[in-house]
C-alpha atoms as a PDB file:
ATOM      1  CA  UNK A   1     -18.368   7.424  15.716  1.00  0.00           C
ATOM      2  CA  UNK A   2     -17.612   8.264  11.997  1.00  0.00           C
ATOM      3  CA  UNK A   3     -16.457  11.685  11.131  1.00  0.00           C
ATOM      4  CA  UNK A   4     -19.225  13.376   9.951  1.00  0.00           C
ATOM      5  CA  UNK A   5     -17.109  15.248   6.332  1.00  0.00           C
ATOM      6  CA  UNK A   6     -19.617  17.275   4.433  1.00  0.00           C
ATOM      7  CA  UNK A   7     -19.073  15.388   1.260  1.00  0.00           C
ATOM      8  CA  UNK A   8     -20.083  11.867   3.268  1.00  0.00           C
ATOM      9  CA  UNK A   9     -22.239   9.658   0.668  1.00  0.00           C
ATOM     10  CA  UNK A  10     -21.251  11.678  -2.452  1.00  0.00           C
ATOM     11  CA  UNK A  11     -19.964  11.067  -5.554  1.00  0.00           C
ATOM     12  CA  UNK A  12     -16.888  12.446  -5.757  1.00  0.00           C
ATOM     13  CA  UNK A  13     -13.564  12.606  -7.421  1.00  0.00           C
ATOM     14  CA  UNK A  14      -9.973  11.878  -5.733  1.00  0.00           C
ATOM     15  CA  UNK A  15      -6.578  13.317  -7.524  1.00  0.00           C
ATOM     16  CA  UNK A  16      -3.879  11.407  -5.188  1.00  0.00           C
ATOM     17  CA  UNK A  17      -0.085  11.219  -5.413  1.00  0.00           C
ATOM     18  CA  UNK A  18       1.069   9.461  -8.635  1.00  0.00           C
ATOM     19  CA  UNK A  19      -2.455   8.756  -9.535  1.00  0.00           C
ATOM     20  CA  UNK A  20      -5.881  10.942 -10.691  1.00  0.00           C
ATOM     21  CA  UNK A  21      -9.837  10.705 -11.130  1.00  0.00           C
ATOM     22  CA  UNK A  22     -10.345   8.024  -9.014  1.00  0.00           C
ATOM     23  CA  UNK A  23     -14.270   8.000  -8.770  1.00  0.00           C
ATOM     24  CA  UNK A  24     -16.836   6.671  -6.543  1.00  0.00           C
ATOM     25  CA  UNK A  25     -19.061   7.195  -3.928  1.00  0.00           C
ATOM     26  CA  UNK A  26     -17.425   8.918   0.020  1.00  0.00           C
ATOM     27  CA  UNK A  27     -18.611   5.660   2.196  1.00  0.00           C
ATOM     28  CA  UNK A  28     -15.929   6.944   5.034  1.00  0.00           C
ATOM     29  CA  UNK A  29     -13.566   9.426   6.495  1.00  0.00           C
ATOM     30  CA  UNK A  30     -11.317   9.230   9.665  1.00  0.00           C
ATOM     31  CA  UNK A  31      -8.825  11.192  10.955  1.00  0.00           C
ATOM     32  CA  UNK A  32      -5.746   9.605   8.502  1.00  0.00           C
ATOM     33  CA  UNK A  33      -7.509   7.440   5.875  1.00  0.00           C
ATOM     34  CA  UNK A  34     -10.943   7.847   3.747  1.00  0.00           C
ATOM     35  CA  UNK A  35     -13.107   4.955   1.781  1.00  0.00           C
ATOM     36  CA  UNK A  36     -13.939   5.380  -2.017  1.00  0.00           C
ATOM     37  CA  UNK A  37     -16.824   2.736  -3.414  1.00  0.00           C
ATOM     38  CA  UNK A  38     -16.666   2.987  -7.388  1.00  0.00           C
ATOM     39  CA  UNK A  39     -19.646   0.404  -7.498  1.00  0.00           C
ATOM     40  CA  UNK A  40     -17.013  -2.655  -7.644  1.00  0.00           C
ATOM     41  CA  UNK A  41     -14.289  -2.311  -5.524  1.00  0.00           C
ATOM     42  CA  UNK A  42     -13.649   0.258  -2.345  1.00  0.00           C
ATOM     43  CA  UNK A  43     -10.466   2.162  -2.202  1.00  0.00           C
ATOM     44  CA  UNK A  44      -8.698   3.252   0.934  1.00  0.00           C
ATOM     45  CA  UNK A  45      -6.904   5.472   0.454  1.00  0.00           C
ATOM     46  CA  UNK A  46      -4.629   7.768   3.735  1.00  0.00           C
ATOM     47  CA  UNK A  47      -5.178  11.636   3.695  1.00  0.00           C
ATOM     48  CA  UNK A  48      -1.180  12.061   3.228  1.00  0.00           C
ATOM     49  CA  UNK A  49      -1.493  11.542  -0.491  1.00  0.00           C
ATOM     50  CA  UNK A  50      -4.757  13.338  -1.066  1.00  0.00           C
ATOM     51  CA  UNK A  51      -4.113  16.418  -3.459  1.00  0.00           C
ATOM     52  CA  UNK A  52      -7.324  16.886  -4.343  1.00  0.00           C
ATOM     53  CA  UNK A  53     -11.316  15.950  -3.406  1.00  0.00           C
ATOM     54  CA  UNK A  54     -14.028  17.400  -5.656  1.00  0.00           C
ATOM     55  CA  UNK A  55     -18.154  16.342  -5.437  1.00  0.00           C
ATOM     56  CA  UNK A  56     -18.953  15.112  -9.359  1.00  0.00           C
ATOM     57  CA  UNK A  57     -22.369  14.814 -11.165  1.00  0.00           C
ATOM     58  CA  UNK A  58     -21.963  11.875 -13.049  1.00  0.00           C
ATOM     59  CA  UNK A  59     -25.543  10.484 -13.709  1.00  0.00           C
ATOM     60  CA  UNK A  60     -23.358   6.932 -14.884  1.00  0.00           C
ATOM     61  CA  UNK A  61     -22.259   6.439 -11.698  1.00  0.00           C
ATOM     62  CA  UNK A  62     -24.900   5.716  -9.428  1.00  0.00           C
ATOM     63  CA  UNK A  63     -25.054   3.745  -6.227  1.00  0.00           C
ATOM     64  CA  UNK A  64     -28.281   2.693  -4.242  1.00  0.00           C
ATOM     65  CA  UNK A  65     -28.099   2.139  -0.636  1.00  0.00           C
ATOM     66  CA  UNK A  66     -24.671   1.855   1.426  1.00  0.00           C
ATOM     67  CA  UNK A  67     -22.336  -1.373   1.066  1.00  0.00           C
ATOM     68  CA  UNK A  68     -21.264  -3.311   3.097  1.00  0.00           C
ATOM     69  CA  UNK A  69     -17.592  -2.350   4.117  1.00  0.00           C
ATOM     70  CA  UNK A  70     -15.313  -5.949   3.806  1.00  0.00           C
ATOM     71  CA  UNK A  71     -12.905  -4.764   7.029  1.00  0.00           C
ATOM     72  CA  UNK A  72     -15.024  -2.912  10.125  1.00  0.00           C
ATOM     73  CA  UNK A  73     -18.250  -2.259  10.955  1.00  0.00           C
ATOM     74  CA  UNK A  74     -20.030   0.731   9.390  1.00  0.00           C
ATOM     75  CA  UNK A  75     -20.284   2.840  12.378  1.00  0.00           C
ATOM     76  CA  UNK A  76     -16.956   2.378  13.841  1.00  0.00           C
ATOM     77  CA  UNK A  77     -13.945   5.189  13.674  1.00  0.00           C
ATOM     78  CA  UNK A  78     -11.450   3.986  10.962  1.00  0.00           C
ATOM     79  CA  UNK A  79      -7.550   4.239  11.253  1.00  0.00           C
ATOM     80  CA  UNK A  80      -5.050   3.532   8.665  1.00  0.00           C
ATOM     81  CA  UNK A  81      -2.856   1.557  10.999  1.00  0.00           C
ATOM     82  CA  UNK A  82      -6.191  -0.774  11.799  1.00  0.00           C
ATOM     83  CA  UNK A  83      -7.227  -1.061   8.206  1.00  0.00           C
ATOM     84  CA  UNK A  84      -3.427  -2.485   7.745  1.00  0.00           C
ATOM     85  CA  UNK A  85      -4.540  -4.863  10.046  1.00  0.00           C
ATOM     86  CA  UNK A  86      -7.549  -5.663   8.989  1.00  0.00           C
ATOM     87  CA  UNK A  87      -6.185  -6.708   5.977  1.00  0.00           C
ATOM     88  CA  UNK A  88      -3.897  -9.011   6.972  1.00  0.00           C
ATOM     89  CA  UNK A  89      -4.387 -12.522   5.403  1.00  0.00           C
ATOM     90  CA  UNK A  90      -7.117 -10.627   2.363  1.00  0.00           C
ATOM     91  CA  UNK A  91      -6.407 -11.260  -0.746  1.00  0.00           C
ATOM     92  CA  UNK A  92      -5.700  -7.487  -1.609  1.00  0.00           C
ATOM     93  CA  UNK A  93      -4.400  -4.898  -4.650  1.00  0.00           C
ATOM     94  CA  UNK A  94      -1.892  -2.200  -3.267  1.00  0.00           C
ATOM     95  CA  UNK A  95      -0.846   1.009  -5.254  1.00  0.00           C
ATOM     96  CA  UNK A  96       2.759   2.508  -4.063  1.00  0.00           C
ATOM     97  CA  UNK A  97       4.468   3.820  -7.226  1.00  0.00           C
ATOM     98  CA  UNK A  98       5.143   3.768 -11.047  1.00  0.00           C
ATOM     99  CA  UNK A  99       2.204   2.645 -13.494  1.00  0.00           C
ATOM    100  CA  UNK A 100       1.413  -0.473 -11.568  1.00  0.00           C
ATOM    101  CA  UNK A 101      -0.362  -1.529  -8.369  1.00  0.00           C
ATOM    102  CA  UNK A 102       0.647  -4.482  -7.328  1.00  0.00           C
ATOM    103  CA  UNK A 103      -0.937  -7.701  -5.842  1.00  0.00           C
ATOM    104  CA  UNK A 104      -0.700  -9.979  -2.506  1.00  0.00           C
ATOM    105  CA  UNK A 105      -1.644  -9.990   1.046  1.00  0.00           C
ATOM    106  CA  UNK A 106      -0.368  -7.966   4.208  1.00  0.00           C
ATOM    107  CA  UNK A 107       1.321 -10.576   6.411  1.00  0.00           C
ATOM    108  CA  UNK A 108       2.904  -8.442   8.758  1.00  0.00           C
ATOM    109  CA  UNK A 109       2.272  -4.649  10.554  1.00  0.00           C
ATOM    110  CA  UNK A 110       5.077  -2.775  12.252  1.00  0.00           C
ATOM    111  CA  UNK A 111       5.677   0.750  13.913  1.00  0.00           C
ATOM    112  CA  UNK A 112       6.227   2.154  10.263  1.00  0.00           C
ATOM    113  CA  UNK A 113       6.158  -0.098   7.741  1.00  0.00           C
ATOM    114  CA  UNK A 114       4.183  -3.752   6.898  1.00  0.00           C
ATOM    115  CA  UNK A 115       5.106  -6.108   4.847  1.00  0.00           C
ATOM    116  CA  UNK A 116       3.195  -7.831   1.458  1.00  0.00           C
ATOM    117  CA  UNK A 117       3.504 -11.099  -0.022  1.00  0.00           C
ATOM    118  CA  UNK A 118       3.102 -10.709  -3.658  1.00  0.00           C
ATOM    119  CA  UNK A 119       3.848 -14.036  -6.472  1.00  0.00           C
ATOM    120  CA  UNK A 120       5.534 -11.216  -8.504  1.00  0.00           C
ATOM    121  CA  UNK A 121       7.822  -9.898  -6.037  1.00  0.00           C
ATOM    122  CA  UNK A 122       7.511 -12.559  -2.456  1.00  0.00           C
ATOM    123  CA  UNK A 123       7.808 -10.359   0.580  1.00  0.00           C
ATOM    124  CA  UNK A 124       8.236  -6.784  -0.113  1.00  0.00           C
ATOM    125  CA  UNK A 125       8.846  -4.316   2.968  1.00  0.00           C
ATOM    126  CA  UNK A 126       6.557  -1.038   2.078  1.00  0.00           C
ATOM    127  CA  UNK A 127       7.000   2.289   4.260  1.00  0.00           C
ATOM    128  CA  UNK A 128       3.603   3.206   5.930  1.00  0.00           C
ATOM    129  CA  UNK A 129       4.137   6.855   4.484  1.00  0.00           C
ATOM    130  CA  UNK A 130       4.432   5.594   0.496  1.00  0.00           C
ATOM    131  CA  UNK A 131       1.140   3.897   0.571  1.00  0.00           C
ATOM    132  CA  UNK A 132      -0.863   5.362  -2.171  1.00  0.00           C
ATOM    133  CA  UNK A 133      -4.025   3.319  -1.645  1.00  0.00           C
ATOM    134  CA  UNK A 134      -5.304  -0.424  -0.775  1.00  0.00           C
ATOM    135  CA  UNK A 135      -8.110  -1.999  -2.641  1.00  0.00           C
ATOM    136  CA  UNK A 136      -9.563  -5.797  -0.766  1.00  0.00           C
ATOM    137  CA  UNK A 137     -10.990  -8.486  -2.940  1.00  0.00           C
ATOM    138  CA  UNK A 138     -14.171 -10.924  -1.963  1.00  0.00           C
ATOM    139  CA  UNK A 139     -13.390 -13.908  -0.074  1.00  0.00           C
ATOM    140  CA  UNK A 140     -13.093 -16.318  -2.281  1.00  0.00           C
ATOM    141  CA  UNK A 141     -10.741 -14.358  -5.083  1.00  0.00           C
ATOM    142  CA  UNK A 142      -7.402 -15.605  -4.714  1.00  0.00           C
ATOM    143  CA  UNK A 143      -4.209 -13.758  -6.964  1.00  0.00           C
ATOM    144  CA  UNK A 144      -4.123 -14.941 -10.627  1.00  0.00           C
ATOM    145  CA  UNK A 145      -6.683 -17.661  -9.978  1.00  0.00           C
ATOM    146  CA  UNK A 146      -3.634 -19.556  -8.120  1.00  0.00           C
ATOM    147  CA  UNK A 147      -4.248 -22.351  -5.541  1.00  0.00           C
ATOM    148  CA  UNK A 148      -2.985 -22.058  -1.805  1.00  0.00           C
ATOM    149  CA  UNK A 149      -0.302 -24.586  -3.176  1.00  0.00           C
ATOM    150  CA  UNK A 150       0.818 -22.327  -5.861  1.00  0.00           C
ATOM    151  CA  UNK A 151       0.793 -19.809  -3.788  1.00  0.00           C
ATOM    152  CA  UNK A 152       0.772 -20.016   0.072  1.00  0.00           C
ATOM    153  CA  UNK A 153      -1.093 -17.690   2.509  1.00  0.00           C
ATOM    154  CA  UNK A 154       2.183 -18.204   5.222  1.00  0.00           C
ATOM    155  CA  UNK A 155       5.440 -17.721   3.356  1.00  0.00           C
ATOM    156  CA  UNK A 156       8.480 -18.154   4.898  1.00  0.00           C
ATOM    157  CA  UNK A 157       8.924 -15.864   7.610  1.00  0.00           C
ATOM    158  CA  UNK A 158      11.352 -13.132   7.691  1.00  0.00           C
ATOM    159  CA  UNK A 159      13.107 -11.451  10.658  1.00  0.00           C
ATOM    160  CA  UNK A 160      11.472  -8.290  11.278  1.00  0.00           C
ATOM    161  CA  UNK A 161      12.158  -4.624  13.042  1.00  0.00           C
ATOM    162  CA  UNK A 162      10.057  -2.442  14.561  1.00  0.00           C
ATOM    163  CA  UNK A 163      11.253   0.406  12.068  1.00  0.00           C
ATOM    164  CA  UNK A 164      11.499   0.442   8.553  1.00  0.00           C
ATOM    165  CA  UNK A 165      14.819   2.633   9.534  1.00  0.00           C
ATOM    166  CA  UNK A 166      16.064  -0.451  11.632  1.00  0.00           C
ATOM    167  CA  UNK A 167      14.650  -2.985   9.107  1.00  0.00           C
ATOM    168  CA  UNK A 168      16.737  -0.989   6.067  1.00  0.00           C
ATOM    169  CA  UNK A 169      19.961  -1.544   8.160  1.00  0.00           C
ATOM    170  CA  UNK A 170      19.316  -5.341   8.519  1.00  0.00           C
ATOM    171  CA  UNK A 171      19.947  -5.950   5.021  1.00  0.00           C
ATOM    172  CA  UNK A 172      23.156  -4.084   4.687  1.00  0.00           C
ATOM    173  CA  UNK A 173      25.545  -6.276   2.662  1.00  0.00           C
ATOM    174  CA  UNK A 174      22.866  -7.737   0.652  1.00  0.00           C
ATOM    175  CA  UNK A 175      21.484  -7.710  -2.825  1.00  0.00           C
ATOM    176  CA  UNK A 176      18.169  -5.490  -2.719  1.00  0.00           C
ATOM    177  CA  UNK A 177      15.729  -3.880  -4.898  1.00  0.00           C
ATOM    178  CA  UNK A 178      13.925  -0.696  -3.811  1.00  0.00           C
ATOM    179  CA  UNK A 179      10.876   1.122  -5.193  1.00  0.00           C
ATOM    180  CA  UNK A 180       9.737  -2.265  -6.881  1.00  0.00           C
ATOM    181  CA  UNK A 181      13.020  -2.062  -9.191  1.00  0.00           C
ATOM    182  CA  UNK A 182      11.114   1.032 -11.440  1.00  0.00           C
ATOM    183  CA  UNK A 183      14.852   2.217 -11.679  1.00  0.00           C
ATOM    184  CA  UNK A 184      17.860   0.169 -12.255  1.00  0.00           C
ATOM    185  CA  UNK A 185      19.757   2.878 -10.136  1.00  0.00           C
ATOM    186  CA  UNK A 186      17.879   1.124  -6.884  1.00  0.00           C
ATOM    187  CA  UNK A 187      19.191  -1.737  -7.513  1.00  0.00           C
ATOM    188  CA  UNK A 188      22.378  -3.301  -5.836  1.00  0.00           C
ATOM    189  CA  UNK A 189      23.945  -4.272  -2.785  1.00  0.00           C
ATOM    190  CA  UNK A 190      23.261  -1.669   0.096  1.00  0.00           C
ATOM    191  CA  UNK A 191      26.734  -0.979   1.083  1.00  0.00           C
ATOM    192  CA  UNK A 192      25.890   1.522   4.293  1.00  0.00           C
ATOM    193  CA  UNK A 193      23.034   3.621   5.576  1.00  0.00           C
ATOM    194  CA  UNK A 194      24.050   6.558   7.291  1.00  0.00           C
ATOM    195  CA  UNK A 195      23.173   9.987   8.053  1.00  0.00           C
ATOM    196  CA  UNK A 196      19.562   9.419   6.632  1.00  0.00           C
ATOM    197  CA  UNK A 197      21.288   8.308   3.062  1.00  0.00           C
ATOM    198  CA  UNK A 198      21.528   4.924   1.774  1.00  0.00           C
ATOM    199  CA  UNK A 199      24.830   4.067   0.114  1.00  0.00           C
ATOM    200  CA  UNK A 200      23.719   1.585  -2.739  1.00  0.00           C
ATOM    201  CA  UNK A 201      26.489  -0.549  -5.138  1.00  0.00           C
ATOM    202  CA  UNK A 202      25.111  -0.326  -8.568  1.00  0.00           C
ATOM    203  CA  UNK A 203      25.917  -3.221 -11.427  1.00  0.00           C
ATOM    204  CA  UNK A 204      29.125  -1.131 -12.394  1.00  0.00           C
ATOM    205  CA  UNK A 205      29.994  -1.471  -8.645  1.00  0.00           C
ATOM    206  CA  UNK A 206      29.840   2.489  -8.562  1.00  0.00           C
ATOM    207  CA  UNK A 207      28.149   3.984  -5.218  1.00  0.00           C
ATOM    208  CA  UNK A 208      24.481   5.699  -5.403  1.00  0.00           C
ATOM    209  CA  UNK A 209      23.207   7.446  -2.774  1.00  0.00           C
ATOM    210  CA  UNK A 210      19.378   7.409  -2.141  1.00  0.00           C
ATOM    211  CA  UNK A 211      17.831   9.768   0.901  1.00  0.00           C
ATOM    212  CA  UNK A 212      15.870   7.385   3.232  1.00  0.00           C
ATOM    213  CA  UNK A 213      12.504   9.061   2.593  1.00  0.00           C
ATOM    214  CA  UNK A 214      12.688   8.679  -0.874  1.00  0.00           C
ATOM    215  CA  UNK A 215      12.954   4.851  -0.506  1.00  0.00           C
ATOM    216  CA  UNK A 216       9.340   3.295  -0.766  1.00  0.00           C
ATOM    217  CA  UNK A 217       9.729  -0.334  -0.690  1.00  0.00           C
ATOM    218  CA  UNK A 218      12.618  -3.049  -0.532  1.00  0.00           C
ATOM    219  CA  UNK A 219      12.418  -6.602  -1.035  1.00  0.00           C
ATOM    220  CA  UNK A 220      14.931  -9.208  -1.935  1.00  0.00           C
ATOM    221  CA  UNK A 221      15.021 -10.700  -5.223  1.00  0.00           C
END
């Protein structure tokens, strides 16, 4: 059954990490994730990065009966790990950091981390915890209007860990980019991870180290 919050079928106003007055109507709650409808699109969005949730009067926004929910049925619990799921294969917009949310498809779901194919960035490995919020499209939307030629629903499949820890340590030795490249410092060849610090090689060849849980994404250019 669906967790009954008080402010179920409101209007209401989300502040979450990096991002603020997202507005729309409370369609869900469960026990790690919650589902905003603005009227267009419905934003999931996991309780870890929820600073703030506030009921709003706004007479603008006004929404007649309940949607239709693209993932699960109405009446079923919701999880974070099985909207992750759920999503696999959807043409979908993802928010993780900076002033950009970026778009793709999950095509993968591990213990910690998934992975999303975007035509900006290919596969990009995102940490489970760093996920600000996931908006689904219709059907029949498909990224930047591109055909399943330009832009192909299986890419070529990568060699995957159960851990984003174990998946990090895979690509030691390689060129990466973390965090989506939003600083040049998290870019480089990831000389060593150790002691919950990765030891980066920067363009001047001098060492950065980045702690583990500040590292969002990673994806090979």
């Amino acid at each position: 059954m669906k967790n009954q919050h008080p402010l179920l079928d409101s209007q209401v106003e989300l502040v979450i990490s990096g991002r603020a007055g997202i507005r729309g109507k409370l369609i869900d709650f469960g026990q790690d994730i919650l589902v905003l409808y603005n009227g267009i699109q419905f934003f999931y969005v996991p309780l870890i990065h929820l600073q703030q949730l506030r009921i709003v009067q706004d007479e603008e926004q006004t929404y007649s009966g309940t949607p239709e929910l693209p993932f699960e049925p109405y009446n079923d619990s919701i999880s974070f790990r099985k909207i992750l799921l759920n999503a696999k294969g959807m043409f979908s917009e993802i928010y993780i950091t900076g002033n950009q949310s970026i778009h793709g498809y999950v095509t993968a779901v591990m213990n910690d981390f998934f992975v999303f194919y975007s035509p900006i960035y290919h596969s990009v490995m995102i940490s489970m915890r760093h996920l600000k919020y996931l908006v689904p499209y219709n059907a029949n939307v498909t990224p930047y209007s591109l055909s399943s030629e330009q832009f192909p629903l299986k890419p070529t499949p990568l060699t995957l860990a159960r851990t984003f820890d174990q998946q990090l340590r895979k690509h030691i030795g390689q060129f990466v980019v973390l965090d989506l490249g939003e600083n040049p410092r998290k870019t480089g060849v990831l000389k060593n991870v150790d002691l919950n610090l990765l030891e980066l090689a920067d363009a001047s060849g001098s060492s950065v180290f980045i702690h583990y849980d500040h590292v969002k994404t990673i994806h090979l250019p």
